[in-house]
Structure formats: structure tokens, C-alpha cells
PDB file of N, CA and C in Angstrom:
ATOM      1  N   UNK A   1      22.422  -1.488  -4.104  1.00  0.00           N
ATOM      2  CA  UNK A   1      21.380  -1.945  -5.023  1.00  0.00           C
ATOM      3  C   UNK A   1      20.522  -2.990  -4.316  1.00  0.00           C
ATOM      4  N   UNK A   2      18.713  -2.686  -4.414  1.00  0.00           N
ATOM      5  CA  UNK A   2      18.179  -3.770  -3.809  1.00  0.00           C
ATOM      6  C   UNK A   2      17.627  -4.955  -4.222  1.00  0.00           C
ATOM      7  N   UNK A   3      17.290  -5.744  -3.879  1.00  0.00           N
ATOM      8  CA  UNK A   3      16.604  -6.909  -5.067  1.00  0.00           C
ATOM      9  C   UNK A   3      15.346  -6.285  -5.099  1.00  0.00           C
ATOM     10  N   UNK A   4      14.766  -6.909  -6.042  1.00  0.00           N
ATOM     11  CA  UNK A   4      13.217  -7.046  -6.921  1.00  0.00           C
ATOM     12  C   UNK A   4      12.691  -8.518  -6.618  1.00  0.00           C
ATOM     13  N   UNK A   5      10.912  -8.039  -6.033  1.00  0.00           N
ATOM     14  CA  UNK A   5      10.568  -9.487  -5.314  1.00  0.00           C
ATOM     15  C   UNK A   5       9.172  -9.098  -6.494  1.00  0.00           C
ATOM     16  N   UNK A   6       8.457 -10.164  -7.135  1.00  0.00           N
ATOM     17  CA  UNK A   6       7.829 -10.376  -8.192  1.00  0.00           C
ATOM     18  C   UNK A   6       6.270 -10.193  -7.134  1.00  0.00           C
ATOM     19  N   UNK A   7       5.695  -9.560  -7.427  1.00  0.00           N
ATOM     20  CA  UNK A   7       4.795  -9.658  -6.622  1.00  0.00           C
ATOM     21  C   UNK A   7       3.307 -10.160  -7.172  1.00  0.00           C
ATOM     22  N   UNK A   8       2.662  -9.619  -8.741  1.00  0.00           N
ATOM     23  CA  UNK A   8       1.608 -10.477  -9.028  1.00  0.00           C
ATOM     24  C   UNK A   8       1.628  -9.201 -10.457  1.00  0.00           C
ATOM     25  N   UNK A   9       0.342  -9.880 -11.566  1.00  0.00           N
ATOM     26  CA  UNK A   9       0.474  -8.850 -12.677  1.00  0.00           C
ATOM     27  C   UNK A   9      -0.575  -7.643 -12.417  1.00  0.00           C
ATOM     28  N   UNK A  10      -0.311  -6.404 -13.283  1.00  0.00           N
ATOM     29  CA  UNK A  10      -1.185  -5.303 -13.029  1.00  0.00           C
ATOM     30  C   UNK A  10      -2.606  -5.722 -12.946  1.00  0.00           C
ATOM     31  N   UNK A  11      -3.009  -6.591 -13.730  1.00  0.00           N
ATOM     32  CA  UNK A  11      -4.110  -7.166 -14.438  1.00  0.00           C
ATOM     33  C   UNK A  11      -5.174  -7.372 -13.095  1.00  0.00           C
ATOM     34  N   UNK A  12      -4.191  -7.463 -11.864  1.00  0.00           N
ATOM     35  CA  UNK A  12      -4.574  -8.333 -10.594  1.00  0.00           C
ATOM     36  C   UNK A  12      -5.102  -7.299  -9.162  1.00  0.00           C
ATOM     37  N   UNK A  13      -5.172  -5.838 -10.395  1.00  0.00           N
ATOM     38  CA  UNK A  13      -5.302  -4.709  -9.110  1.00  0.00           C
ATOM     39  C   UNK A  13      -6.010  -3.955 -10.065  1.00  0.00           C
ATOM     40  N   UNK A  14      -7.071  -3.447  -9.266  1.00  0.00           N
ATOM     41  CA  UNK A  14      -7.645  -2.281  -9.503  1.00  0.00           C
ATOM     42  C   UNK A  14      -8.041  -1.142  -8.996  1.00  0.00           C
ATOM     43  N   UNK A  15      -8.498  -0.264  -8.774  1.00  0.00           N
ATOM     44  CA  UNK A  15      -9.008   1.078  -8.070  1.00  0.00           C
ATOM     45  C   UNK A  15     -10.039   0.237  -6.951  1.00  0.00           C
ATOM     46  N   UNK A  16     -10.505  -0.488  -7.359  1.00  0.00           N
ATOM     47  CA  UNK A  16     -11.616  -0.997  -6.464  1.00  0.00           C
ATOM     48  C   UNK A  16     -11.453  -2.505  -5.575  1.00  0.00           C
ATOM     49  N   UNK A  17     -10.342  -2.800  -6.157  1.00  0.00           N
ATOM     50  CA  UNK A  17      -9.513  -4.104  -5.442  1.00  0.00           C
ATOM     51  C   UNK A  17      -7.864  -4.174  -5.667  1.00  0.00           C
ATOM     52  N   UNK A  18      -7.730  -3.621  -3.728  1.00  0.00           N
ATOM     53  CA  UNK A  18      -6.408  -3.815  -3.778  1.00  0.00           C
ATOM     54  C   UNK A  18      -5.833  -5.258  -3.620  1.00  0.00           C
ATOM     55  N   UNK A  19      -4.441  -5.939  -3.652  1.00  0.00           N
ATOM     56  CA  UNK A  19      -3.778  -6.466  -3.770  1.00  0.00           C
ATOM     57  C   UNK A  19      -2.772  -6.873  -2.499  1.00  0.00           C
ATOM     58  N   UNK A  20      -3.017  -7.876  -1.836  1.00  0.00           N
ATOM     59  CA  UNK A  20      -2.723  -8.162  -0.468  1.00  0.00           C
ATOM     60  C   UNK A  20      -1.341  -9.310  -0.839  1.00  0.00           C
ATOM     61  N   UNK A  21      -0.403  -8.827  -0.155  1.00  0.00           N
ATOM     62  CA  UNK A  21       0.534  -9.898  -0.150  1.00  0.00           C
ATOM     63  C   UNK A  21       1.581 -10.292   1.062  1.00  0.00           C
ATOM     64  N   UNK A  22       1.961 -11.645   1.510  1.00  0.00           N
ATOM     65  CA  UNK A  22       2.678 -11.736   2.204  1.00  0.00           C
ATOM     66  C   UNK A  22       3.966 -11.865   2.290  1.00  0.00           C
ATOM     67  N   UNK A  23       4.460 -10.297   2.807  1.00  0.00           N
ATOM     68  CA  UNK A  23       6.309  -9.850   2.981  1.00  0.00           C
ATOM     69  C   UNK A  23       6.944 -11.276   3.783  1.00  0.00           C
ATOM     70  N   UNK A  24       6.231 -11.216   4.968  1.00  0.00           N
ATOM     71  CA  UNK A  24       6.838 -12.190   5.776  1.00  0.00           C
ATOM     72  C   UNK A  24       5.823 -12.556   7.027  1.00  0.00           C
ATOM     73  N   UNK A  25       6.180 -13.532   7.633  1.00  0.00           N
ATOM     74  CA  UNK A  25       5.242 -14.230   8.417  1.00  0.00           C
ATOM     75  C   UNK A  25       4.251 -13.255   9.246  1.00  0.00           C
ATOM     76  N   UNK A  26       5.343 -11.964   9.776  1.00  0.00           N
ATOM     77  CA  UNK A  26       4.786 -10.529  10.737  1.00  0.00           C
ATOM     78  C   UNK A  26       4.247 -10.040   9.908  1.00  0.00           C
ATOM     79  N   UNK A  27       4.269  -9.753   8.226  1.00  0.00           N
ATOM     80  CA  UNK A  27       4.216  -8.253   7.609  1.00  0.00           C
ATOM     81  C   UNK A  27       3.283  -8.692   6.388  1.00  0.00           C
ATOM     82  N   UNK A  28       2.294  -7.820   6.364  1.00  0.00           N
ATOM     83  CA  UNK A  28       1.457  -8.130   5.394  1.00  0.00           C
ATOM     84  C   UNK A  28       1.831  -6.790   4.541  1.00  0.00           C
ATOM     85  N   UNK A  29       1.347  -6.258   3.031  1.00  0.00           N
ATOM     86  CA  UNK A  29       1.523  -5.677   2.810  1.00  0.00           C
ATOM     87  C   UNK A  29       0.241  -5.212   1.109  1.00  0.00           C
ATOM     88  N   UNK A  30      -0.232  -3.938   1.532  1.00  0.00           N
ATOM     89  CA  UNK A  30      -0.842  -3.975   0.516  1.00  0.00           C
ATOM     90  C   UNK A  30      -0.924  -3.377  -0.662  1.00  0.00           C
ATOM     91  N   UNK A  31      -1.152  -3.669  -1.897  1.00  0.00           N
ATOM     92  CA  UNK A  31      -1.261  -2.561  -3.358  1.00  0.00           C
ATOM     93  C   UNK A  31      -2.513  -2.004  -3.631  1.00  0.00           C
ATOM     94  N   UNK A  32      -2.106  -0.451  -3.552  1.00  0.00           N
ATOM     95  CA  UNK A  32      -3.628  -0.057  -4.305  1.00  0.00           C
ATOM     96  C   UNK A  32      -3.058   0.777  -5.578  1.00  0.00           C
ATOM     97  N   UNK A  33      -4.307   0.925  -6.264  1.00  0.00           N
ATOM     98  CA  UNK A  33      -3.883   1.819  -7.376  1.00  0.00           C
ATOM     99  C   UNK A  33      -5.027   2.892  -7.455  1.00  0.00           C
ATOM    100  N   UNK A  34      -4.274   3.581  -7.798  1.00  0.00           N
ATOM    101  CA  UNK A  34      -5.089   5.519  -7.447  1.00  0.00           C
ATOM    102  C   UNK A  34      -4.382   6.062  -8.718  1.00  0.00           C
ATOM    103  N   UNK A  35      -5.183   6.736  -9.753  1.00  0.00           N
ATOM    104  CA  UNK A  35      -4.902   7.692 -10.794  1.00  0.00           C
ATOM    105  C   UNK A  35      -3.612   6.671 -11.568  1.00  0.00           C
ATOM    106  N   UNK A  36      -3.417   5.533 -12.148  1.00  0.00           N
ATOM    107  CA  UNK A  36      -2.577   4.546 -13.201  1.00  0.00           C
ATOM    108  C   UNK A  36      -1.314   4.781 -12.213  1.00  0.00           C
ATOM    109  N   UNK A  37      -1.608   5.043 -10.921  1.00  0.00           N
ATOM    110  CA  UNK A  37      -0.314   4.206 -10.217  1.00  0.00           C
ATOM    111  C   UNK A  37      -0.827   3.403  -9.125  1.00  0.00           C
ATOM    112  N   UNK A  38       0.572   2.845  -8.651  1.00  0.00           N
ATOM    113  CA  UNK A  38       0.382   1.427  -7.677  1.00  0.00           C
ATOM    114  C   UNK A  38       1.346   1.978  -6.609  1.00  0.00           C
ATOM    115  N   UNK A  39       0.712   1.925  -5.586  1.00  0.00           N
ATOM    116  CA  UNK A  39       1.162   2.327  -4.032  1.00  0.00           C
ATOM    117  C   UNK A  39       1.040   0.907  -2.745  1.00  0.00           C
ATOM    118  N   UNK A  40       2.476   1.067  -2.555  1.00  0.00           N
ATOM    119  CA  UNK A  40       2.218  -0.289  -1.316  1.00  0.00           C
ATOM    120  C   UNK A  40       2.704  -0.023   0.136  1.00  0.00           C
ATOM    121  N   UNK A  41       1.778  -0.247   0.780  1.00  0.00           N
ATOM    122  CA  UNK A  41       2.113   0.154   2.020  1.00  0.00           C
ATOM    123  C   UNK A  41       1.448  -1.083   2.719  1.00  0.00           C
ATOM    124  N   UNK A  42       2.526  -1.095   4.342  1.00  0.00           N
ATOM    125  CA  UNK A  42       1.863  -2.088   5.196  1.00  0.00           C
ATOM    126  C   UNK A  42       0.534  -1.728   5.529  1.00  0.00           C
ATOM    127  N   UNK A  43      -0.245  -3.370   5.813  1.00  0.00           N
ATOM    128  CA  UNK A  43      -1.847  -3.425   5.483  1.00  0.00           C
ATOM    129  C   UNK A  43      -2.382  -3.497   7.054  1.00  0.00           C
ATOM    130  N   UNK A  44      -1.574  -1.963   7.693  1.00  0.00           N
ATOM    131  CA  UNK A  44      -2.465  -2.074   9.313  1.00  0.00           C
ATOM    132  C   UNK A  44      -2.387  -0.556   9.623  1.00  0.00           C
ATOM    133  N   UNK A  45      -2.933   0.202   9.952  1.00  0.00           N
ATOM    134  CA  UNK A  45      -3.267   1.103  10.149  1.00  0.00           C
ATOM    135  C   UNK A  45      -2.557   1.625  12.033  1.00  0.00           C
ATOM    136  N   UNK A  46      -1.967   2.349  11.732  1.00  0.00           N
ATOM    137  CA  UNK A  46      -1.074   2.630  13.261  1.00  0.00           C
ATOM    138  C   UNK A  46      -2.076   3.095  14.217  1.00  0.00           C
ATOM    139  N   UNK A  47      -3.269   3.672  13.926  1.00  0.00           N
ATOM    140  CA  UNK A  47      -3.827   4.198  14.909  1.00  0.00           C
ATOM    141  C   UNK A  47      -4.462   3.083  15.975  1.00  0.00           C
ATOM    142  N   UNK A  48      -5.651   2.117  14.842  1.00  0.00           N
ATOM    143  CA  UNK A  48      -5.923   0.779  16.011  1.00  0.00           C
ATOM    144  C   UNK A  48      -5.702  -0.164  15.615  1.00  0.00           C
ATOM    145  N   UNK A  49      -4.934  -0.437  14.250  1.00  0.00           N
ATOM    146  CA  UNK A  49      -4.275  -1.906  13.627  1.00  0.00           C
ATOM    147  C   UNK A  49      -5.670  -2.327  12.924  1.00  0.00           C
ATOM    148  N   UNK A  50      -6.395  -1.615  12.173  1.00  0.00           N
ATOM    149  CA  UNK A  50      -7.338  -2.372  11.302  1.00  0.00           C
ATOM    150  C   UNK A  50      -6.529  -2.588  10.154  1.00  0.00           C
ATOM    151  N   UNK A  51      -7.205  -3.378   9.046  1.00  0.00           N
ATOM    152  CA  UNK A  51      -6.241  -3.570   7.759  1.00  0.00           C
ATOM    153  C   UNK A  51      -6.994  -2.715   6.860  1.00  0.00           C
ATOM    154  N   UNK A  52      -5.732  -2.277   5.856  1.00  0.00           N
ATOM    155  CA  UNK A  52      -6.061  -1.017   5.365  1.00  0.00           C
ATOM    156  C   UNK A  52      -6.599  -1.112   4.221  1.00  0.00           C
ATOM    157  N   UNK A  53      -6.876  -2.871   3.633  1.00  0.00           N
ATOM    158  CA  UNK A  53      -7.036  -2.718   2.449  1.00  0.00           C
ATOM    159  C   UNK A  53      -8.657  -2.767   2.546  1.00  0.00           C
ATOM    160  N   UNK A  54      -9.049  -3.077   3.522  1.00  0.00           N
ATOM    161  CA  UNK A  54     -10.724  -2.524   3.161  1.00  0.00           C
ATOM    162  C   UNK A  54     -11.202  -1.217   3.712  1.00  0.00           C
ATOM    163  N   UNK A  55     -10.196  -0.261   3.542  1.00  0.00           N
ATOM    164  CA  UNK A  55     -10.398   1.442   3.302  1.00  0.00           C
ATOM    165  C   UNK A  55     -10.899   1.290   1.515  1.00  0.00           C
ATOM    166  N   UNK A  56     -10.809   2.937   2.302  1.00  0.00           N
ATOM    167  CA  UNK A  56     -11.765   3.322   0.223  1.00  0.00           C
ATOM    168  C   UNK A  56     -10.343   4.557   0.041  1.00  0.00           C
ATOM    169  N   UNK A  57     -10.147   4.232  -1.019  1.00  0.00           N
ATOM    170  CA  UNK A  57      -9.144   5.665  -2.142  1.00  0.00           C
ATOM    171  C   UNK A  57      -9.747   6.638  -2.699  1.00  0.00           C
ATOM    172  N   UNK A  58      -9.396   7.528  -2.606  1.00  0.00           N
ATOM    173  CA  UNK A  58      -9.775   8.684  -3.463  1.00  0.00           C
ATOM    174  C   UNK A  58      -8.815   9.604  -3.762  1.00  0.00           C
ATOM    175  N   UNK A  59      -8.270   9.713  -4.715  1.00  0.00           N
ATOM    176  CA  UNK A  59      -7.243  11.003  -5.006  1.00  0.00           C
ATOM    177  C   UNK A  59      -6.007  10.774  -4.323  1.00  0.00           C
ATOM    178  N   UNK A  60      -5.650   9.587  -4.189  1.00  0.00           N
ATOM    179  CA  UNK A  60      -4.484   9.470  -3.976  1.00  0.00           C
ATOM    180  C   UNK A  60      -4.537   9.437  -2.092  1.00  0.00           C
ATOM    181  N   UNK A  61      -5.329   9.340  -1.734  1.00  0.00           N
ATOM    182  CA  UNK A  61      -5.385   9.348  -0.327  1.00  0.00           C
ATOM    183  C   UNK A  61      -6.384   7.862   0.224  1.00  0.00           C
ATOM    184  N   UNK A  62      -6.233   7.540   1.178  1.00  0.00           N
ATOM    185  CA  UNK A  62      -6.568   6.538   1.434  1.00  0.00           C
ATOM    186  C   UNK A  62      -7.186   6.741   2.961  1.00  0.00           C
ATOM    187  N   UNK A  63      -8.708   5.934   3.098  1.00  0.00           N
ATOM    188  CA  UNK A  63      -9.090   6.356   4.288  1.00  0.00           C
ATOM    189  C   UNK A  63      -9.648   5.254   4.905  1.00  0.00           C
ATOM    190  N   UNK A  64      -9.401   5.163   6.417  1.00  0.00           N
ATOM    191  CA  UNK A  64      -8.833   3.729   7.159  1.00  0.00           C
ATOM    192  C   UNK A  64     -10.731   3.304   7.325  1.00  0.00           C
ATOM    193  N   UNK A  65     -10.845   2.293   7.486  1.00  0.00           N
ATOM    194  CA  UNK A  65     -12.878   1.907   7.301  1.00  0.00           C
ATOM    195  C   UNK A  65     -13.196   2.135   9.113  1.00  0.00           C
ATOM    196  N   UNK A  66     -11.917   1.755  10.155  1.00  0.00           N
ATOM    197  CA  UNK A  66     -12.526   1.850  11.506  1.00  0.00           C
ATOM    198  C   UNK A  66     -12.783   2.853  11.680  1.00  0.00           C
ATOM    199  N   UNK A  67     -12.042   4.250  11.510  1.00  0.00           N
ATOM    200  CA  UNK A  67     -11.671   5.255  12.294  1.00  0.00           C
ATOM    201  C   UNK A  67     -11.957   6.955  11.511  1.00  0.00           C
ATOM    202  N   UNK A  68     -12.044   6.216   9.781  1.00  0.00           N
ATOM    203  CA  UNK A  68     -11.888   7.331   8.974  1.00  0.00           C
ATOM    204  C   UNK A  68     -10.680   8.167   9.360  1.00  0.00           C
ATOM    205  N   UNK A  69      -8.958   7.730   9.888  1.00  0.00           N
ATOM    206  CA  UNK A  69      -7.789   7.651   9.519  1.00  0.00           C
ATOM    207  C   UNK A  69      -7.991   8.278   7.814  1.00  0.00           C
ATOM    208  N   UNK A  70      -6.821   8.715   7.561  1.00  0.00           N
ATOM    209  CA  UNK A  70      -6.716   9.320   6.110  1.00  0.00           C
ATOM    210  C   UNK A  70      -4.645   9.309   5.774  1.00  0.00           C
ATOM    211  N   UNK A  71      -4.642   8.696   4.784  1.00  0.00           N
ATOM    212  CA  UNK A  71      -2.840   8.284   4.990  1.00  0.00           C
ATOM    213  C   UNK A  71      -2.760   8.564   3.483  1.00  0.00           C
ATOM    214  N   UNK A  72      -2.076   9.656   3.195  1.00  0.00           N
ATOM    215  CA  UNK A  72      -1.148  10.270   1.782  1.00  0.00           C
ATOM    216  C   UNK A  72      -0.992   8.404   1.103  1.00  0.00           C
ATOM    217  N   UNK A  73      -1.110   7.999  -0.373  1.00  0.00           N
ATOM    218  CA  UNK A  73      -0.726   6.717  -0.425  1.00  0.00           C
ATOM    219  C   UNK A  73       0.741   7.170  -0.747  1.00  0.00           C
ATOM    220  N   UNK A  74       0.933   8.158  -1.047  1.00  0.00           N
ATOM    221  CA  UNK A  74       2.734   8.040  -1.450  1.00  0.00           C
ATOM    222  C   UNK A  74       3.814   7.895  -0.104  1.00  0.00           C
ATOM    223  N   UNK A  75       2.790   8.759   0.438  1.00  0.00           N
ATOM    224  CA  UNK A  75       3.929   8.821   1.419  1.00  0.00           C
ATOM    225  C   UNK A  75       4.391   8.280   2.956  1.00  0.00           C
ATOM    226  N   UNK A  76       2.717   7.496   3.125  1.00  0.00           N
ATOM    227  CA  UNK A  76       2.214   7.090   3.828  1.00  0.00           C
ATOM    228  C   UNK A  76       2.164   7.315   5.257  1.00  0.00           C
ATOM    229  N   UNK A  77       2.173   9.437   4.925  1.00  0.00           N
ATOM    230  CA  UNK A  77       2.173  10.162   6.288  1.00  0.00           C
ATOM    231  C   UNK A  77       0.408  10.023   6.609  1.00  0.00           C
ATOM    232  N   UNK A  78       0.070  10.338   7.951  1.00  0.00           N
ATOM    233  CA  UNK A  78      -1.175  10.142   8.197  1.00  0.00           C
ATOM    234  C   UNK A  78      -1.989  12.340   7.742  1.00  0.00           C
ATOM    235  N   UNK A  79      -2.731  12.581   7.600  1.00  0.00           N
ATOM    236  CA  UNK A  79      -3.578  13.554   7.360  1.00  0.00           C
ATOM    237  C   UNK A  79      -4.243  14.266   8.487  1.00  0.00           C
ATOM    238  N   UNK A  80      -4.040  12.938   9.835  1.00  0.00           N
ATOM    239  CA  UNK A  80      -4.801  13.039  10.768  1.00  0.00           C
ATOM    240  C   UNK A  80      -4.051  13.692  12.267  1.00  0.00           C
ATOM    241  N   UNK A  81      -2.703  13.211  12.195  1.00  0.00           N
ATOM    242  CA  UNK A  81      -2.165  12.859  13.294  1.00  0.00           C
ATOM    243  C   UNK A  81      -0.313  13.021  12.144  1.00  0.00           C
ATOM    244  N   UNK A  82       0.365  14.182  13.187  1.00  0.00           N
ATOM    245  CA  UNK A  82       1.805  14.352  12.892  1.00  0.00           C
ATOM    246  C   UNK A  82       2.624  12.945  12.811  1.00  0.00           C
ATOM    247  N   UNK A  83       2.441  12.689  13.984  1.00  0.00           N
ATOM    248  CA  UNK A  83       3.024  11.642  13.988  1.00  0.00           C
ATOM    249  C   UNK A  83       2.646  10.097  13.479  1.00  0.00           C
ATOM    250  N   UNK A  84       1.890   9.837  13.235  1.00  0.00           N
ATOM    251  CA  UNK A  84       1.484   8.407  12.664  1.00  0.00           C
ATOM    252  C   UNK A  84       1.747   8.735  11.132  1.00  0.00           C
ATOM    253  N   UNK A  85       2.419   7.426  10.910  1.00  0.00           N
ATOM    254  CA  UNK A  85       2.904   7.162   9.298  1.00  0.00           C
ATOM    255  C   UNK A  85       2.805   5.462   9.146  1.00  0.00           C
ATOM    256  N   UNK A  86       1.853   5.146   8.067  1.00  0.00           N
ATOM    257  CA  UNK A  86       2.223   3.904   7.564  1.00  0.00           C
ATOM    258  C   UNK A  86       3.618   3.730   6.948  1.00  0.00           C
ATOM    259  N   UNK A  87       4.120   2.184   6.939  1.00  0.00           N
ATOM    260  CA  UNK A  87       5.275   2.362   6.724  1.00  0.00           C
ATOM    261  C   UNK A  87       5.049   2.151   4.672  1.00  0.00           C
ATOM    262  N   UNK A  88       5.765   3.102   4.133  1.00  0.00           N
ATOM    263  CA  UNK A  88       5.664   2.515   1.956  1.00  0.00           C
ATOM    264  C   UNK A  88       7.039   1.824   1.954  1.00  0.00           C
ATOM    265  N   UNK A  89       6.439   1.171   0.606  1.00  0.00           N
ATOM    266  CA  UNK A  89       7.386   0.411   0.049  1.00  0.00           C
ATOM    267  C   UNK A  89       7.758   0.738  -1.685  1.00  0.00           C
ATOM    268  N   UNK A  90       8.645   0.769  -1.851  1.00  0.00           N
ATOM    269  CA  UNK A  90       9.112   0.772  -3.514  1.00  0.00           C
ATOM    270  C   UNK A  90       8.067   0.130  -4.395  1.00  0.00           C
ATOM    271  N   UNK A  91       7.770   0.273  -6.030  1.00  0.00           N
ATOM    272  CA  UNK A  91       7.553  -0.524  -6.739  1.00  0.00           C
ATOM    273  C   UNK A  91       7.844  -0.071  -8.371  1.00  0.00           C
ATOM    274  N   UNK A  92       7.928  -1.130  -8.788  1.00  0.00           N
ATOM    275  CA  UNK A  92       7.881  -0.938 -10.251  1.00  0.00           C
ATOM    276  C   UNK A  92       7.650  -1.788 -11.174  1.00  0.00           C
ATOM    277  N   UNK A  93       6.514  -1.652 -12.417  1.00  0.00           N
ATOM    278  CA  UNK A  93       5.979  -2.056 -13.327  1.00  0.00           C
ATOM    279  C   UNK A  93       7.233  -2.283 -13.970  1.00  0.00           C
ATOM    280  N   UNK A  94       7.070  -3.546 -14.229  1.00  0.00           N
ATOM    281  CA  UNK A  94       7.686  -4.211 -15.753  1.00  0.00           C
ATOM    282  C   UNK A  94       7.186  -5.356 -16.392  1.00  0.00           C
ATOM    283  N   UNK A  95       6.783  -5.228 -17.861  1.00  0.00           N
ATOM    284  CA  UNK A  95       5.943  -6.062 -18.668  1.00  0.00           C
ATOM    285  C   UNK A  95       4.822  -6.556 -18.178  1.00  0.00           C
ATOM    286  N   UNK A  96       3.628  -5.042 -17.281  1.00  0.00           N
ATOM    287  CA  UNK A  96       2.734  -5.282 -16.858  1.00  0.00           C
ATOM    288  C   UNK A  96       2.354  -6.213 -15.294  1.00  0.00           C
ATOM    289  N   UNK A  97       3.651  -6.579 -14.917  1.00  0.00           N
ATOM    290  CA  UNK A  97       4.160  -6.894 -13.516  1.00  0.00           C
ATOM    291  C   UNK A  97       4.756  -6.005 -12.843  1.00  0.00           C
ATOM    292  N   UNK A  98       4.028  -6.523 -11.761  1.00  0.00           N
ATOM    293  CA  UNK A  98       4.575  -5.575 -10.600  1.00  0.00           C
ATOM    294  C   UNK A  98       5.439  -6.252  -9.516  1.00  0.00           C
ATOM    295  N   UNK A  99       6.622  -5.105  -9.148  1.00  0.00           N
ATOM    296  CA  UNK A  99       7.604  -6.088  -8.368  1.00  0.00           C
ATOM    297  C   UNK A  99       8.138  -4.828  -7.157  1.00  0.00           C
ATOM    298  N   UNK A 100       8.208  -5.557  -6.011  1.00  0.00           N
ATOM    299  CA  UNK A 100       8.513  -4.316  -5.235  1.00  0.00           C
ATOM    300  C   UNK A 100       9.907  -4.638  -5.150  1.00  0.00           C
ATOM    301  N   UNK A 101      10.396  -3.220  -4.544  1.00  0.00           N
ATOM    302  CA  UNK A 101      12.399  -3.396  -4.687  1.00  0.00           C
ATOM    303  C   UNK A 101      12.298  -3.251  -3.085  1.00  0.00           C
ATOM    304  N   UNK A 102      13.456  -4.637  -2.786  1.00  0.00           N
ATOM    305  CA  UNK A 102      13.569  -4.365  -1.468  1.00  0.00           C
ATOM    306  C   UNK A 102      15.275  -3.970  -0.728  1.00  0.00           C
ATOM    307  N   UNK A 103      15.037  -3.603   0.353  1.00  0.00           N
ATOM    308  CA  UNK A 103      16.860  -2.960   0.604  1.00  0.00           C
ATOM    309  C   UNK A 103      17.768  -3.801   0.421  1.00  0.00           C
ATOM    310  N   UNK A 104      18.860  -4.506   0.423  1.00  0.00           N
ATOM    311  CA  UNK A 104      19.666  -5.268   0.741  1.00  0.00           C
ATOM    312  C   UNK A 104      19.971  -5.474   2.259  1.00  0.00           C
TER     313      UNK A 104
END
């Protein structure tokens, strides 16, 4: 079982502004929301390390602003390239908060 880290309220994300937060000193990490869900994935892009949260969403896909990169938000395989994958993270809404679950 993993813990739950409180991350900020829904209220605080939208389709048009994702939600940037700091995992840890190395790891940034970002929320977007596409179709009334919330997807978090690290906020750097594997191909040249831009940050991903000033890409644009559409349909659940997410597309990087340097390179036009394109990364599944669920799954955070790339569209472009077999091998490149952002890394996702867990989350889940409760009482309009959002909290990501992390491993033990």
C-alpha cells in the first residue's frame, strides 16, 4: 500500500492551465486535465528536456511546444518515437482534491 501526497484542489487546474508541482528537489511534476480527468506526468520531455507543461492537450494527448513530441497523457508512451516514454504518476480525486499515490 502507497501513501497519498495532497497535492492542490481541482479548482486549481484546468484544460488550459496545468498544475506544476515539486516531487523533489530533481523532479518536477505536472497535472493536466483532458476530457474531466487529471493526468500527471514528469514536466520534461525525454526527447530535448523542454517542460511539458507549456505543450497544448488535445484528446487526451499532449504535444511537447519545442519539437511537436506527442505523449499518450495516460500512458505517457511517446506517439513519436518507440522508445521514449514520459515517466506517469497515480492520482486520485477526493473532496475535489487531488492527491497523487506514491510507492512505498
Amino acid at each position: 500500500m502507497g501513501k497519498k501526497k495532497r497535492i492542490c484542489k481541482t479548482i486549481e487546474i484546468s484544460a488550459e492551465k496545468p498544475f506544476r508541482y515539486n516531487l523533489s528537489q530533481n523532479e518536477q511534476i505536472v497535472i493536466f486535465q483532458s476530457d474531466q480527468s487529471y493526468y500527471a506526468l514528469e514536466n520534461r520531455c525525454p526527447h530535448a528536456g523542454a517542460y511539458l507543461h507549456e505543450g497544448m492537450v488535445e484528446g487526451g494527448i499532449l504535444t511537447c511546444i519545442w519539437h511537436g513530441w506527442k505523449f499518450d497523457l495516460e500512458t505517457g508512451q511517446s506517439l513519436n518515437e518507440y522508445w521514449a516514454r514520459v515517466k506517469t504518476y497515480s492520482l486520485t480525486v477526493e473532496n475535489k482534491e487531488l492527491f497523487l499515490l506514491l510507492e512505498d
